[in-house]
N, C-alpha and C. Protein backbone atom coordinates (compact mmCIF):
# COMPACT_ATOMS: atom_id res chain seq x y z
N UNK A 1 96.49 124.25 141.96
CA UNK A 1 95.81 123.23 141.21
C UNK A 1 96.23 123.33 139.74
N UNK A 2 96.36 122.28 139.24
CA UNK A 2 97.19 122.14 137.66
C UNK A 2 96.24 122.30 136.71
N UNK A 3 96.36 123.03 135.79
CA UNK A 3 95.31 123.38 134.68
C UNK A 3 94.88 122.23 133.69
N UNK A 4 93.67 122.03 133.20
CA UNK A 4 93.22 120.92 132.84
C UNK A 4 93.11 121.23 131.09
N UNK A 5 93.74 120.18 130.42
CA UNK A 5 93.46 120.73 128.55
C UNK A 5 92.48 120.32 127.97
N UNK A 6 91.48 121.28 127.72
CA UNK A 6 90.00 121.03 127.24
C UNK A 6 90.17 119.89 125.82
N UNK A 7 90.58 119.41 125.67
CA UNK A 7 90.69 118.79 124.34
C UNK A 7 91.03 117.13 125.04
N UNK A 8 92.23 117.09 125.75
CA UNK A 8 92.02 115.38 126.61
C UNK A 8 91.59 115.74 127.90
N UNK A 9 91.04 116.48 128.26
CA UNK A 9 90.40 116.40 129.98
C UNK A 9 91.54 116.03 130.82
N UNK A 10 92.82 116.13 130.72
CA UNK A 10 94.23 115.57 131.19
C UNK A 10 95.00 116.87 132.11
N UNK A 11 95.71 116.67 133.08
CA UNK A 11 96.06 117.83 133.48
C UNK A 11 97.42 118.05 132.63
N UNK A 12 97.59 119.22 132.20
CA UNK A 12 98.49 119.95 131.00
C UNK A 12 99.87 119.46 131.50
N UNK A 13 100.16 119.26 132.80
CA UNK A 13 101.61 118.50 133.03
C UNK A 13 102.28 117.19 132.23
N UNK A 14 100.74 116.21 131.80
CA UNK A 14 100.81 114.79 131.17
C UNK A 14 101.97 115.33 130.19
N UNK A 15 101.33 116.29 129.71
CA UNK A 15 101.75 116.71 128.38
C UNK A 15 101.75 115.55 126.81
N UNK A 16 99.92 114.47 127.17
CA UNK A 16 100.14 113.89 126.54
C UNK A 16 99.42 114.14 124.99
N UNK A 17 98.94 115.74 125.02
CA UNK A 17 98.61 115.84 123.73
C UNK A 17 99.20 116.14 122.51
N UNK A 18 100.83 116.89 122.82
CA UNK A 18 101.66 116.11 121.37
C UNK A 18 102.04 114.78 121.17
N UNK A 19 102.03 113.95 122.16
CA UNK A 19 101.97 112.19 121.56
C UNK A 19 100.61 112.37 121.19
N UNK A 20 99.66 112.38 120.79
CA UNK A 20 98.62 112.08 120.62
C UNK A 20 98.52 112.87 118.90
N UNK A 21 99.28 113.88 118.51
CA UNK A 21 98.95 114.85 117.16
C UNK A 21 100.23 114.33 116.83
N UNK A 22 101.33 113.68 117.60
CA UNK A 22 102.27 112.88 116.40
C UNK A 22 101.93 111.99 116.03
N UNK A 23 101.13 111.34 116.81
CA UNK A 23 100.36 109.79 116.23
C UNK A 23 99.56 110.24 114.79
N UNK A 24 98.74 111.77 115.07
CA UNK A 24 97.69 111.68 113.12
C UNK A 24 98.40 112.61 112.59
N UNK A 25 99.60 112.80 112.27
CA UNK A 25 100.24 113.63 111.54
C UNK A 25 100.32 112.89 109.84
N UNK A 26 100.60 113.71 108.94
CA UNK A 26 100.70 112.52 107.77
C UNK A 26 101.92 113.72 107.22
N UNK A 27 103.20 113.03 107.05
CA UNK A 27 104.16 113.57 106.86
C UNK A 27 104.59 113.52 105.87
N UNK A 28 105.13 114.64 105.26
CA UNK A 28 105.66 114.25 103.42
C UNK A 28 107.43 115.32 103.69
N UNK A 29 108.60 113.95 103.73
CA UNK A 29 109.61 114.21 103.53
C UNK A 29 110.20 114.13 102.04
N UNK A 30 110.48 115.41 101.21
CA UNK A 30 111.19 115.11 100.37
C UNK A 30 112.08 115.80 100.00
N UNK A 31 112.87 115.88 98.67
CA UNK A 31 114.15 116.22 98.36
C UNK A 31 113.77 116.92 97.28
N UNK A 32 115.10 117.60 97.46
CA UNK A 32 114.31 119.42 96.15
C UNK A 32 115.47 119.22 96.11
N UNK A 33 115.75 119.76 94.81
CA UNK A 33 116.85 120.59 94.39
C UNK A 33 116.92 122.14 93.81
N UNK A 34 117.52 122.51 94.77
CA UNK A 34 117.31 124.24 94.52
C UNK A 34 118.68 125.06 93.42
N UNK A 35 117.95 125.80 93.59
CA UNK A 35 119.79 127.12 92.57
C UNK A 35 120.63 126.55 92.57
N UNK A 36 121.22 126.28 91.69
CA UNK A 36 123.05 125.94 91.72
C UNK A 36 123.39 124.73 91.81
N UNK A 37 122.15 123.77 91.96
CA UNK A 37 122.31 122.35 92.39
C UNK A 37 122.05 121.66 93.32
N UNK A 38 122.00 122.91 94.46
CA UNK A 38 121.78 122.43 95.66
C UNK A 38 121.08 121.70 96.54
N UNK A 39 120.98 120.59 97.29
CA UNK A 39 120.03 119.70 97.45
C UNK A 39 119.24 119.90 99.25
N UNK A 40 117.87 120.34 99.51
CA UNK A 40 117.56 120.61 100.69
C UNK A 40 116.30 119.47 100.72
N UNK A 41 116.42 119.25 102.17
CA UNK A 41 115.13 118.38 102.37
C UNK A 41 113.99 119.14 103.28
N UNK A 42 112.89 119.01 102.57
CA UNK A 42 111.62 119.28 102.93
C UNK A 42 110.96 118.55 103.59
N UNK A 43 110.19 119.07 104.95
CA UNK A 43 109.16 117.78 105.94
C UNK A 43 108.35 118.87 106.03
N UNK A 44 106.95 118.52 105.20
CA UNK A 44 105.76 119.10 105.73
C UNK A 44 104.62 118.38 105.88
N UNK A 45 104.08 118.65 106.56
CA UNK A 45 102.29 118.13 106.94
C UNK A 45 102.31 118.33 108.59
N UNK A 46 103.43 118.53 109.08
CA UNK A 46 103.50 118.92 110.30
C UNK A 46 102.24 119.62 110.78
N UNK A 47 101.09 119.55 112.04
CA UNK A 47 100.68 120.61 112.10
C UNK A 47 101.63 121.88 113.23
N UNK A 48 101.41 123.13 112.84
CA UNK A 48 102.06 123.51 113.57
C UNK A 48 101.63 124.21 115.25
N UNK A 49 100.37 123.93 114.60
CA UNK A 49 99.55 124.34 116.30
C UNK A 49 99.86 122.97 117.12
N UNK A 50 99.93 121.96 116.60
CA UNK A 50 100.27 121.06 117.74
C UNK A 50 101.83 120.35 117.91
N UNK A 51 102.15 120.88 117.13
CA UNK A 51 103.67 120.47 117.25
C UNK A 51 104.55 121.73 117.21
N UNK A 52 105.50 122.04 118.15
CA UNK A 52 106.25 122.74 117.90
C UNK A 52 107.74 122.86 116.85
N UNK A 53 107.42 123.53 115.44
CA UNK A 53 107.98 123.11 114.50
C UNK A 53 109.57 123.88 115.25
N UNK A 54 109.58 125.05 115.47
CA UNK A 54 110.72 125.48 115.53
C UNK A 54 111.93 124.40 116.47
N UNK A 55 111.28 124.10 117.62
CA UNK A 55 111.76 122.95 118.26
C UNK A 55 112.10 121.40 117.57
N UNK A 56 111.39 121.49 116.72
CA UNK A 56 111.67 119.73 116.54
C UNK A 56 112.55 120.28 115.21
N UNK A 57 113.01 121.36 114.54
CA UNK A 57 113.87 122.12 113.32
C UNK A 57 114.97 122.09 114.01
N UNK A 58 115.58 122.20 115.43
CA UNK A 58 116.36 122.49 116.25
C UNK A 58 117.18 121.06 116.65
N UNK A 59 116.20 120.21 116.96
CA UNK A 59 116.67 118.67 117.07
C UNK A 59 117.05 118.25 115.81
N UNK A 60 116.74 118.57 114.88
CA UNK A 60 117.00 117.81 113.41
C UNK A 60 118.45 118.50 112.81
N UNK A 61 118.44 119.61 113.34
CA UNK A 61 119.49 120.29 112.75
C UNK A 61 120.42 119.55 113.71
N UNK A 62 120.77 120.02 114.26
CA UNK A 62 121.59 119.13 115.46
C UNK A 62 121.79 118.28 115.25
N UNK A 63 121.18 116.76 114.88
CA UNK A 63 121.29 115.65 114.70
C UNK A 63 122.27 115.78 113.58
N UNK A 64 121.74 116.04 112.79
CA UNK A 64 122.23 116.22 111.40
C UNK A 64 123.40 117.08 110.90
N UNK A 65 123.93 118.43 111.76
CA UNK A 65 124.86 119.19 111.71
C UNK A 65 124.56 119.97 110.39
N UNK A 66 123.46 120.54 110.14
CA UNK A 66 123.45 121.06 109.27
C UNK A 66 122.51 122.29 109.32
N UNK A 67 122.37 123.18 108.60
CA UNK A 67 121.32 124.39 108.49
C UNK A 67 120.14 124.17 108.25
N UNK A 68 119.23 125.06 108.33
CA UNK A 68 118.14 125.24 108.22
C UNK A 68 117.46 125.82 108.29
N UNK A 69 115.69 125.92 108.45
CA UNK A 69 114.77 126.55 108.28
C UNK A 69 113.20 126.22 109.38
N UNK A 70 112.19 126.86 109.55
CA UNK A 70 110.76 126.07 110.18
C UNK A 70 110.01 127.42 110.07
N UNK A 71 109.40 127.78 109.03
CA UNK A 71 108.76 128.71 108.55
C UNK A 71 107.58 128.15 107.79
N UNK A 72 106.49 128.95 108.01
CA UNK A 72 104.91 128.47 106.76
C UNK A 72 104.80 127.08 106.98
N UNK A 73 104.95 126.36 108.14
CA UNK A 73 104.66 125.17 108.07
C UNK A 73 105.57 124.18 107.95
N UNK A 74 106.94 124.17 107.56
CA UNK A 74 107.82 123.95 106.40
C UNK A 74 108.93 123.79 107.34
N UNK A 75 109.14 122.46 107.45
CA UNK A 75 110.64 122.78 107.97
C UNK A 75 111.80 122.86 106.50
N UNK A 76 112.79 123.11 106.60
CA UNK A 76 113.98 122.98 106.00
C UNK A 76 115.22 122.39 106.06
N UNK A 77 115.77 121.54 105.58
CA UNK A 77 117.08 121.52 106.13
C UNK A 77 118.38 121.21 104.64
N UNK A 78 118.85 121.62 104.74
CA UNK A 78 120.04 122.09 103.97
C UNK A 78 120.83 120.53 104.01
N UNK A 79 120.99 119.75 102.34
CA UNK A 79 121.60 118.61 102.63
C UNK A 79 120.47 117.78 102.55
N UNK A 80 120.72 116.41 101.68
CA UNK A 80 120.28 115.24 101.58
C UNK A 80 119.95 114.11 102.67
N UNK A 81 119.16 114.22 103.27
CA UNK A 81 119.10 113.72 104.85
C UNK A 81 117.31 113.04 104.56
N UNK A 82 117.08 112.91 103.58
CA UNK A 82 115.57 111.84 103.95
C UNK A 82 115.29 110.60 104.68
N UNK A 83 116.31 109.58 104.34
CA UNK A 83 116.38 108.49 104.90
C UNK A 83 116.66 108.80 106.06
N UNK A 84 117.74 109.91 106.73
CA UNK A 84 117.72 109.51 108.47
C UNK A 84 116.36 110.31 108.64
N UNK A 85 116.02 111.42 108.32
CA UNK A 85 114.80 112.49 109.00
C UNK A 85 113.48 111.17 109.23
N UNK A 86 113.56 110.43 108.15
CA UNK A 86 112.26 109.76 108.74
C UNK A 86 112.95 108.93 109.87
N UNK A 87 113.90 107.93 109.85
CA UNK A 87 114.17 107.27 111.17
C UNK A 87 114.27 108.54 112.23
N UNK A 88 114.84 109.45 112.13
CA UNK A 88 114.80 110.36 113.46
C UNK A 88 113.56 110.84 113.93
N UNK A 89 112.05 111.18 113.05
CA UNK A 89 110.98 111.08 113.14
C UNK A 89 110.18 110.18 114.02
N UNK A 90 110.86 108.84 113.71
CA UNK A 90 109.96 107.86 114.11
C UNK A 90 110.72 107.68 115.79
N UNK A 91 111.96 108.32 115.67
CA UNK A 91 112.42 107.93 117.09
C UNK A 91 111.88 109.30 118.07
N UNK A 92 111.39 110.54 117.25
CA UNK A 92 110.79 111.15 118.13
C UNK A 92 109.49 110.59 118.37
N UNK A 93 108.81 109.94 118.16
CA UNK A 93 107.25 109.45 118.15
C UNK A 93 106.53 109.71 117.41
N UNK A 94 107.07 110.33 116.51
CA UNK A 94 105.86 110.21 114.66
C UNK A 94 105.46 108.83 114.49
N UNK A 95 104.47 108.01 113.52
CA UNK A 95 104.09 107.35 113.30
C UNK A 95 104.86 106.84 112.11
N UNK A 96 105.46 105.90 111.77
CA UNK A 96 106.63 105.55 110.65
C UNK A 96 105.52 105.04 109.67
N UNK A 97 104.45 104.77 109.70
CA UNK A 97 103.45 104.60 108.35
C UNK A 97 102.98 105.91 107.83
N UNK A 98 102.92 107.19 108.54
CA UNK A 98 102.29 107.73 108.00
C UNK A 98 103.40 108.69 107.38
N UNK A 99 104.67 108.88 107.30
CA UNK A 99 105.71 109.67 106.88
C UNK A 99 105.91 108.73 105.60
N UNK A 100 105.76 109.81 104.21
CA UNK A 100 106.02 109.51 102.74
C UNK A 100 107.92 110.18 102.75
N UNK A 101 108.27 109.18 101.80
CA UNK A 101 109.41 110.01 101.08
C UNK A 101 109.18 109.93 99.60
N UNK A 102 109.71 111.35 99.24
CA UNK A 102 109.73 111.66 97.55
C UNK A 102 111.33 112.46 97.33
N UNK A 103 111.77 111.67 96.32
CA UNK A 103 112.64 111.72 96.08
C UNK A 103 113.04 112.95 95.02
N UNK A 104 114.09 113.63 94.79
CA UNK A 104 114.56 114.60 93.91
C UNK A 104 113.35 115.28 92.93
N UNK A 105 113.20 116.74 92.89
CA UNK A 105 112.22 117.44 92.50
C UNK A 105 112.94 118.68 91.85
N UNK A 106 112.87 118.53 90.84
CA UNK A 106 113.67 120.31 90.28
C UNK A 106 112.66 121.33 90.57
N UNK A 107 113.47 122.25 91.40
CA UNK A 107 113.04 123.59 91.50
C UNK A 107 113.42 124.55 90.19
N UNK A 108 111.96 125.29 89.35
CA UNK A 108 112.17 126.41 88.30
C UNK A 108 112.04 127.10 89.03
């Protein structure tokens, strides 16, 4: 018998409670500039109990061919990539209203 998830009464196979925590996520993608010039993009508001950050850090990198990070909440990724991270967001099932972009931020 399939185990039932106290939170949607759903059997845990649906697996429909990360569609359901990408739908109220409120996402803040932006752009830093770190040491030396270097430009990395930041996506946080993720939660990470309901989303698996290391996994969806893994798809983005990939997409993107580039390095990275999914630590403290925080993903990372190495490289100017805001404009696709939110379309790639929204094509994983994030909510495209609730993802902000902020643009260039000097890191002291």
């Amino acid at each position: 018998m399939s185990e039932i998830d106290p939170i949607t009464g759903l059997p845990k196979e649906l697996s429909i409670r990360e569609d359901i925590a990408k739908e109220d996520q409120e996402i803040i993608v932006k752009q830093e500039k770190k040491r030396f010039g270097k430009i990395s993009t930041i996506i946080e508001g993720i939660d990470p109990k309901e989303i698996d950050l290391k996994d969806l850090s893994k798809k983005l990198k990939s997409k993107f061919a580039c390095g990275g990070t999914a630590k403290g909440g925080v993903i990372e990724l190495q490289g100017d990539h805001v404009d696709g991270v939110k379309e790639e967001l929204v094509k994983l099932g994030f909510n495209e209203g609730s993802i902000r972009e902020i643009r260039i931020r000097e890191k002291r």
